[in-house]
Structure formats: structure tokens, C-alpha cells
PDB file of N, CA and C in Angstrom:
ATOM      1  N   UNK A   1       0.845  -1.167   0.000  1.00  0.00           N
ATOM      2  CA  UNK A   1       0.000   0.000   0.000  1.00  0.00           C
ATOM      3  C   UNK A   1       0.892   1.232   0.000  1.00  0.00           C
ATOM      4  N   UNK A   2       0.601   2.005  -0.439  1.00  0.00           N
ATOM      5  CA  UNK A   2       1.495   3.107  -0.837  1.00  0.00           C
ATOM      6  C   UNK A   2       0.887   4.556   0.890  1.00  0.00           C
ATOM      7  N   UNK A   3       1.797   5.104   1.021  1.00  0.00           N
ATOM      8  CA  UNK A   3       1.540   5.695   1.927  1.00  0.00           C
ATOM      9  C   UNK A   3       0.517   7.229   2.030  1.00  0.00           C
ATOM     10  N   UNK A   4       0.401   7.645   0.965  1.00  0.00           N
ATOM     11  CA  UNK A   4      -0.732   8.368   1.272  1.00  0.00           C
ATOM     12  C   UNK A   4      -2.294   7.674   1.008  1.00  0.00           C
ATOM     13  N   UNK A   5      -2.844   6.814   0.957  1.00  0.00           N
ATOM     14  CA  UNK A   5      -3.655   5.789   0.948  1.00  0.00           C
ATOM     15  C   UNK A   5      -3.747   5.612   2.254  1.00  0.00           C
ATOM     16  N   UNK A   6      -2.361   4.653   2.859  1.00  0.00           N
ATOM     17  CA  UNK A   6      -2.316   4.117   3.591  1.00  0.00           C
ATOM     18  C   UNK A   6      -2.819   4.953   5.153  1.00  0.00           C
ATOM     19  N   UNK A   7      -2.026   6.131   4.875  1.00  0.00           N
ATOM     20  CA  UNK A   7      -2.761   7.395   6.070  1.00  0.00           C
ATOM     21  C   UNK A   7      -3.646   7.568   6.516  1.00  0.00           C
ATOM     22  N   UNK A   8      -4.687   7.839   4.975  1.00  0.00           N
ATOM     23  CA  UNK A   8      -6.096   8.259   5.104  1.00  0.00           C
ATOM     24  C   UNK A   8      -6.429   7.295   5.454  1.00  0.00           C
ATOM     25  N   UNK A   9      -6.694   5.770   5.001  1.00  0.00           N
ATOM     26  CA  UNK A   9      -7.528   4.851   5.418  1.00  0.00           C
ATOM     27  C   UNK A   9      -7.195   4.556   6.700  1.00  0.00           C
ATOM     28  N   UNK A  10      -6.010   4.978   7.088  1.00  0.00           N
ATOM     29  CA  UNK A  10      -5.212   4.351   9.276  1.00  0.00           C
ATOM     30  C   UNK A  10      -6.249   6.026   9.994  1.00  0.00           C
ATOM     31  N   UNK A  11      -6.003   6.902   9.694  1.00  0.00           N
ATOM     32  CA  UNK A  11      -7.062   8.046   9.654  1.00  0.00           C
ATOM     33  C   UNK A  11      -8.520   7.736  10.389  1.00  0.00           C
ATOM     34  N   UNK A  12      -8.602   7.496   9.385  1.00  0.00           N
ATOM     35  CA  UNK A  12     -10.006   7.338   8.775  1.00  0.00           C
ATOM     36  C   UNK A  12     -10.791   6.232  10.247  1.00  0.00           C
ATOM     37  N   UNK A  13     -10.279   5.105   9.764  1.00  0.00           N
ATOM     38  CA  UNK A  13     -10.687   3.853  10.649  1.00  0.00           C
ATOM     39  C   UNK A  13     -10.382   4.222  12.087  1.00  0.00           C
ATOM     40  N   UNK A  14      -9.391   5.114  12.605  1.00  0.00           N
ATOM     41  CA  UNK A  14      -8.813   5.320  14.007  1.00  0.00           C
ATOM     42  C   UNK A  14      -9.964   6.496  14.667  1.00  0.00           C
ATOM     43  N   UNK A  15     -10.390   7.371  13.677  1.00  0.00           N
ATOM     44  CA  UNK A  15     -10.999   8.511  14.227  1.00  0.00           C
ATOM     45  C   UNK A  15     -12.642   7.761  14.528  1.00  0.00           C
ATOM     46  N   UNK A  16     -13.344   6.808  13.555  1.00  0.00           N
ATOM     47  CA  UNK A  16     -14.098   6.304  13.420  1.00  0.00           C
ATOM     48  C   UNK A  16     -14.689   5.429  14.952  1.00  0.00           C
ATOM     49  N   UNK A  17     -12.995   4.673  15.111  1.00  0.00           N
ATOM     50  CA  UNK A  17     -13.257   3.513  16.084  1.00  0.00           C
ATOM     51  C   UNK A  17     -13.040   4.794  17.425  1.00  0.00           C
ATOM     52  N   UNK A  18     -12.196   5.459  17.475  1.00  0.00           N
ATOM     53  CA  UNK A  18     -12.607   6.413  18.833  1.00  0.00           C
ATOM     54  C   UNK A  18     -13.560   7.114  19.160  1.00  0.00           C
ATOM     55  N   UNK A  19     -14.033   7.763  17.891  1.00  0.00           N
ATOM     56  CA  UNK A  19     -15.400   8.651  18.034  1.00  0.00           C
ATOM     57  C   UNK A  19     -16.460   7.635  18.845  1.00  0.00           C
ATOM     58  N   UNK A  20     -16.766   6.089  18.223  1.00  0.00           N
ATOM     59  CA  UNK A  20     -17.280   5.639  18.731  1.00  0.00           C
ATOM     60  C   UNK A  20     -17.503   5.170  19.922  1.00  0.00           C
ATOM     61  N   UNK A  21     -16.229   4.905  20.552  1.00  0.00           N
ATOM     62  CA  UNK A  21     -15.873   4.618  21.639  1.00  0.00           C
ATOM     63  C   UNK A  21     -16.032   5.709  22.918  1.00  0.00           C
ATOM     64  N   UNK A  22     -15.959   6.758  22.310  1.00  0.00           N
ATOM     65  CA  UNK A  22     -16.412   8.150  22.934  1.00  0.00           C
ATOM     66  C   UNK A  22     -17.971   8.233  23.446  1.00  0.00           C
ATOM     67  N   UNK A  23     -18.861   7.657  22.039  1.00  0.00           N
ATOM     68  CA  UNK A  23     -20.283   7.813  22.036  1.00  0.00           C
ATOM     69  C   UNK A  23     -20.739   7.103  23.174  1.00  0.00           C
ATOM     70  N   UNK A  24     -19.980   5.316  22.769  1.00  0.00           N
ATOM     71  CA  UNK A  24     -20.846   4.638  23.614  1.00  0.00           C
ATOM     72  C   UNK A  24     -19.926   4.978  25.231  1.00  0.00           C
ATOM     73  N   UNK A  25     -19.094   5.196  25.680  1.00  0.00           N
ATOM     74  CA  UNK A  25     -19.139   5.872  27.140  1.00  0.00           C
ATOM     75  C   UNK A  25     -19.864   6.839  27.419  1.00  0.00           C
ATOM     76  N   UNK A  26     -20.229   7.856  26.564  1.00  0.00           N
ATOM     77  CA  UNK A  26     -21.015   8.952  26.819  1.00  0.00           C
ATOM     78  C   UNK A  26     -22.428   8.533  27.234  1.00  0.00           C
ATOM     79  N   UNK A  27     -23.269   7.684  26.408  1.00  0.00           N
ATOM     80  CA  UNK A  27     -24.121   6.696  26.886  1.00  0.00           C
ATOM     81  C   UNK A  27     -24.293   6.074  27.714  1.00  0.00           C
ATOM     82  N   UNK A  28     -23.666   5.233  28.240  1.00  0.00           N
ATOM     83  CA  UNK A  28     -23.832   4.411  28.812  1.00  0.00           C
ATOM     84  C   UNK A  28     -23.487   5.424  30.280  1.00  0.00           C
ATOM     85  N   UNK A  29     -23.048   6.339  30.561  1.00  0.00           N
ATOM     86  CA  UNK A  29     -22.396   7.003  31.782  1.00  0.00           C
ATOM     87  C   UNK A  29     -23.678   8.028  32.071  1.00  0.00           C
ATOM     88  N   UNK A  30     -24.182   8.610  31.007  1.00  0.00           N
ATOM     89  CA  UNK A  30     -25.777   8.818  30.820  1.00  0.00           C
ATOM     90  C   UNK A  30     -26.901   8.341  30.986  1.00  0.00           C
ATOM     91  N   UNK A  31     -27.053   6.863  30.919  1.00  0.00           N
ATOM     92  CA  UNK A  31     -27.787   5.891  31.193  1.00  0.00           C
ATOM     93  C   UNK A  31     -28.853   5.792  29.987  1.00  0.00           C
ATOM     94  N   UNK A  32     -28.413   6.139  28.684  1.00  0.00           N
ATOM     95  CA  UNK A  32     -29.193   6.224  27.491  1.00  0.00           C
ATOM     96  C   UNK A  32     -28.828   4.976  26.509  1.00  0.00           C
ATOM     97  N   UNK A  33     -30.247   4.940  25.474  1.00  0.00           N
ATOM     98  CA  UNK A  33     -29.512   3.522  24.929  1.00  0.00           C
ATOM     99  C   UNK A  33     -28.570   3.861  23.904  1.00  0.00           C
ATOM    100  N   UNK A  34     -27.800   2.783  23.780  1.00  0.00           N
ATOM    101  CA  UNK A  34     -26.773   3.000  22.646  1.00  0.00           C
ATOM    102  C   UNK A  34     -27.876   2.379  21.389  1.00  0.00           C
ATOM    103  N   UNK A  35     -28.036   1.183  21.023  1.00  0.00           N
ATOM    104  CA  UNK A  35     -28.885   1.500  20.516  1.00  0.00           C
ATOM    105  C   UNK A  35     -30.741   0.948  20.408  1.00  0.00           C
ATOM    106  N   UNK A  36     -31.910   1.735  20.043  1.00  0.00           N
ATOM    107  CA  UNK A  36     -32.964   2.058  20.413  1.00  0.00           C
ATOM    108  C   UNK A  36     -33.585   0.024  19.650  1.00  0.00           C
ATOM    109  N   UNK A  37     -34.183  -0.274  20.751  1.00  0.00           N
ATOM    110  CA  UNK A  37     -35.269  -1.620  20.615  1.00  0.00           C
ATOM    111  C   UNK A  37     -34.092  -2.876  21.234  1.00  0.00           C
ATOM    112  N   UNK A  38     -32.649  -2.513  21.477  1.00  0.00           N
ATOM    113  CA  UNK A  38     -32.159  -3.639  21.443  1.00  0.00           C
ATOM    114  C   UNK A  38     -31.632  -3.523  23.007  1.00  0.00           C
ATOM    115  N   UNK A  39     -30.984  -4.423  23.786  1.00  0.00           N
ATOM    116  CA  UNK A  39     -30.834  -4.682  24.882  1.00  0.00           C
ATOM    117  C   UNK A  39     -29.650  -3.584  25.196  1.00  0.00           C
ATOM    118  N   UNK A  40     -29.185  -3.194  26.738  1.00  0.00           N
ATOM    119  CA  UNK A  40     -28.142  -2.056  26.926  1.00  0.00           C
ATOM    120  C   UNK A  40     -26.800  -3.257  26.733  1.00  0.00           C
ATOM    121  N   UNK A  41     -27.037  -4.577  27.260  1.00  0.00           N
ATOM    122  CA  UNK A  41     -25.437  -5.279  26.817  1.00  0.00           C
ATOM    123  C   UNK A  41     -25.412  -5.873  25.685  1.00  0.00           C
ATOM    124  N   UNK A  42     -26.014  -6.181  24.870  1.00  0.00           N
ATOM    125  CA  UNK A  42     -26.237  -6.321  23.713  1.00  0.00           C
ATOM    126  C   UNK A  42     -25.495  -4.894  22.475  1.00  0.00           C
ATOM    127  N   UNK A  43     -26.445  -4.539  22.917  1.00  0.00           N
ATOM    128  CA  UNK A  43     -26.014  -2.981  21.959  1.00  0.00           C
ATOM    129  C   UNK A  43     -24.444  -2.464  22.618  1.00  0.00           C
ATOM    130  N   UNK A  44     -24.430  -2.949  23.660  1.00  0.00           N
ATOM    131  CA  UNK A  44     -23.151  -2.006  24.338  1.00  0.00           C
ATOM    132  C   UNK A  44     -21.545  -3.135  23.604  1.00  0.00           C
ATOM    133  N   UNK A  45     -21.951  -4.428  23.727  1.00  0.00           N
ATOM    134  CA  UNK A  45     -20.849  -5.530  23.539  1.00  0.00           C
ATOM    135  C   UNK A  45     -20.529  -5.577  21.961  1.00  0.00           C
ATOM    136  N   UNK A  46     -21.485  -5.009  20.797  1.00  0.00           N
ATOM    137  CA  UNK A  46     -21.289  -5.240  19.829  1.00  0.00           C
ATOM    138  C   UNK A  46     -20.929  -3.805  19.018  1.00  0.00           C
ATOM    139  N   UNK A  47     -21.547  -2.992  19.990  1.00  0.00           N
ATOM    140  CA  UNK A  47     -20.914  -1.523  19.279  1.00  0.00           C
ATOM    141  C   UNK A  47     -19.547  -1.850  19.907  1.00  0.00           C
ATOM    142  N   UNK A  48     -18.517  -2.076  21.037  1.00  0.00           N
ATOM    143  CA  UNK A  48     -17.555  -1.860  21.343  1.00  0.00           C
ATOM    144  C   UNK A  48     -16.968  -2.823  20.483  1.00  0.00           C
ATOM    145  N   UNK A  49     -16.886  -4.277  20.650  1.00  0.00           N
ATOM    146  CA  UNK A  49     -16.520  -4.971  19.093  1.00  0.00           C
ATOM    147  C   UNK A  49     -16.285  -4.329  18.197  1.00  0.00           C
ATOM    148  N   UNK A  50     -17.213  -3.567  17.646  1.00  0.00           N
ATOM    149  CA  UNK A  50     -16.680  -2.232  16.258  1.00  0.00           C
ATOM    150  C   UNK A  50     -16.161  -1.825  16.207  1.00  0.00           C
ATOM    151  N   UNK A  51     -16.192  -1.049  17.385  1.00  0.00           N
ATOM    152  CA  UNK A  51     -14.988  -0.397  17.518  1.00  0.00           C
ATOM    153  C   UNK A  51     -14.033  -0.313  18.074  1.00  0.00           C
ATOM    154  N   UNK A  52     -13.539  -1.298  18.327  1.00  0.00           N
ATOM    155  CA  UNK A  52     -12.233  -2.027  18.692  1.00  0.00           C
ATOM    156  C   UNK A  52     -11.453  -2.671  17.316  1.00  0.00           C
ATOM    157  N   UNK A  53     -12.217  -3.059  17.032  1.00  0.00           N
ATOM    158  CA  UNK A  53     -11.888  -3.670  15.840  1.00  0.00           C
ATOM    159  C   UNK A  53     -11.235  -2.623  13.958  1.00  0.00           C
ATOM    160  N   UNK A  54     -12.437  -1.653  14.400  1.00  0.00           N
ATOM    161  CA  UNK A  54     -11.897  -0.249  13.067  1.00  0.00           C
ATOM    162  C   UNK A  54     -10.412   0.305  13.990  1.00  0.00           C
ATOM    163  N   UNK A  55     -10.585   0.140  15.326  1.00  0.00           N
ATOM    164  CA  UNK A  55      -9.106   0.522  15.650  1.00  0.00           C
ATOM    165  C   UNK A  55      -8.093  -0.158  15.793  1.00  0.00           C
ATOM    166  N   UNK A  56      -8.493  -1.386  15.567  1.00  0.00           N
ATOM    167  CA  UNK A  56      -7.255  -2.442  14.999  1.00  0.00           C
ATOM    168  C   UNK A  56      -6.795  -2.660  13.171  1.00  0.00           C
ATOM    169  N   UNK A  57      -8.087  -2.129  12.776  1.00  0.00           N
ATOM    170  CA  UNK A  57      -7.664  -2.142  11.440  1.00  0.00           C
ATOM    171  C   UNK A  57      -6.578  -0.457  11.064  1.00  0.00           C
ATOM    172  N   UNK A  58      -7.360  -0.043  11.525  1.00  0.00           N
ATOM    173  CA  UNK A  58      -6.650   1.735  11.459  1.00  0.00           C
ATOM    174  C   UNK A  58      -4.916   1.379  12.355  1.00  0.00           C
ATOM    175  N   UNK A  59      -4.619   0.644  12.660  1.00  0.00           N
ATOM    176  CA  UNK A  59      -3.129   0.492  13.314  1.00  0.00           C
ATOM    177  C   UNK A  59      -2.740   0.025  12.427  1.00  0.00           C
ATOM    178  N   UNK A  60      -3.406  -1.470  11.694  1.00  0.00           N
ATOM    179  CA  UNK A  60      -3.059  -1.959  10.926  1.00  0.00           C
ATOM    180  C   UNK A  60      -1.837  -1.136   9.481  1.00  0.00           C
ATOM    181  N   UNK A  61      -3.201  -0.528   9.414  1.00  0.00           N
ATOM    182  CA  UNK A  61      -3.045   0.564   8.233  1.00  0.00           C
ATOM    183  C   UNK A  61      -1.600   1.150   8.265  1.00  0.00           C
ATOM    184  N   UNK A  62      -1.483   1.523   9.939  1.00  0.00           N
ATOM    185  CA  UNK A  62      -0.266   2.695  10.032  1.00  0.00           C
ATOM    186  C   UNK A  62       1.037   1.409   9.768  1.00  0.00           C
ATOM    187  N   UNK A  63       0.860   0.371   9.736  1.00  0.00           N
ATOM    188  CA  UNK A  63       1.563  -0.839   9.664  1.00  0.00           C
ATOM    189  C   UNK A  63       2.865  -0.491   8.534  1.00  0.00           C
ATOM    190  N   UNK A  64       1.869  -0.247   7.509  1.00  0.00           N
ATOM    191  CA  UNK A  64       1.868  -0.402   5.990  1.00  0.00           C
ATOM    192  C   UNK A  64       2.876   0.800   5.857  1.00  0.00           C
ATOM    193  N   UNK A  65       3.037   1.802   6.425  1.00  0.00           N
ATOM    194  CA  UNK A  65       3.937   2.909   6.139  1.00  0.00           C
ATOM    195  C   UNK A  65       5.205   3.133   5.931  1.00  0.00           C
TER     196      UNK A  65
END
């Protein structure tokens, strides 16, 4: 992967998986659902999965540099 590619997409995926990770503490410390009809550990175990995971790919990325 060539490195300006490689940036944006390590970027990209890192800001993604923290923003999220931001949301669902903000939530959950709020006592609001993360997300609406589905259970609070349910919704809470699979949004963090996500985003754990876009921030393993976004390291990945910076791998490639």
C-alpha cells in the first residue's frame, strides 16, 4: 500500500473507532440507549466490538507505512 492511501484509510478507521468509543461511554455514563429496541449489553458488547476492531484495522493501516 502506498503511503498516502495508507494514512487516510489508518485516519479514517482510528478517528471512526474512537469517536465511537467516545459515544458509547457517553451513553452508557448517561444511562441512554446506545442503541434504540435492542438490549443495553447487547447494543453495548457489539458496538464496542466495532470499535475495537476499526481501531485495529486503522493500526493496521499505520503498519503499511
Amino acid at each position: 500500500m502506498e503511503n498516502g492511501p495508507a494514512i487516510f484509510a489508518g485516519m479514517v478507521f482510528c478517528l471512526f473507532g474512537g469517536g465511537l468509543l467516545a459515544w458509547i461511554a457517553t451513553s452508557v455514563r448517561r444511562h441512554r440507549p446506545v442503541a434504540h429496541g435492542v438490549s443495553q449489553v447487547a447494543s453495548v458488547t457489539v458496538a464496542s466490538l466495532v470499535s475495537l476492531a476499526s481501531l485495529v484495522v486503522g493500526a493496521w493501516c499505520f503498519t503499511w507505512l
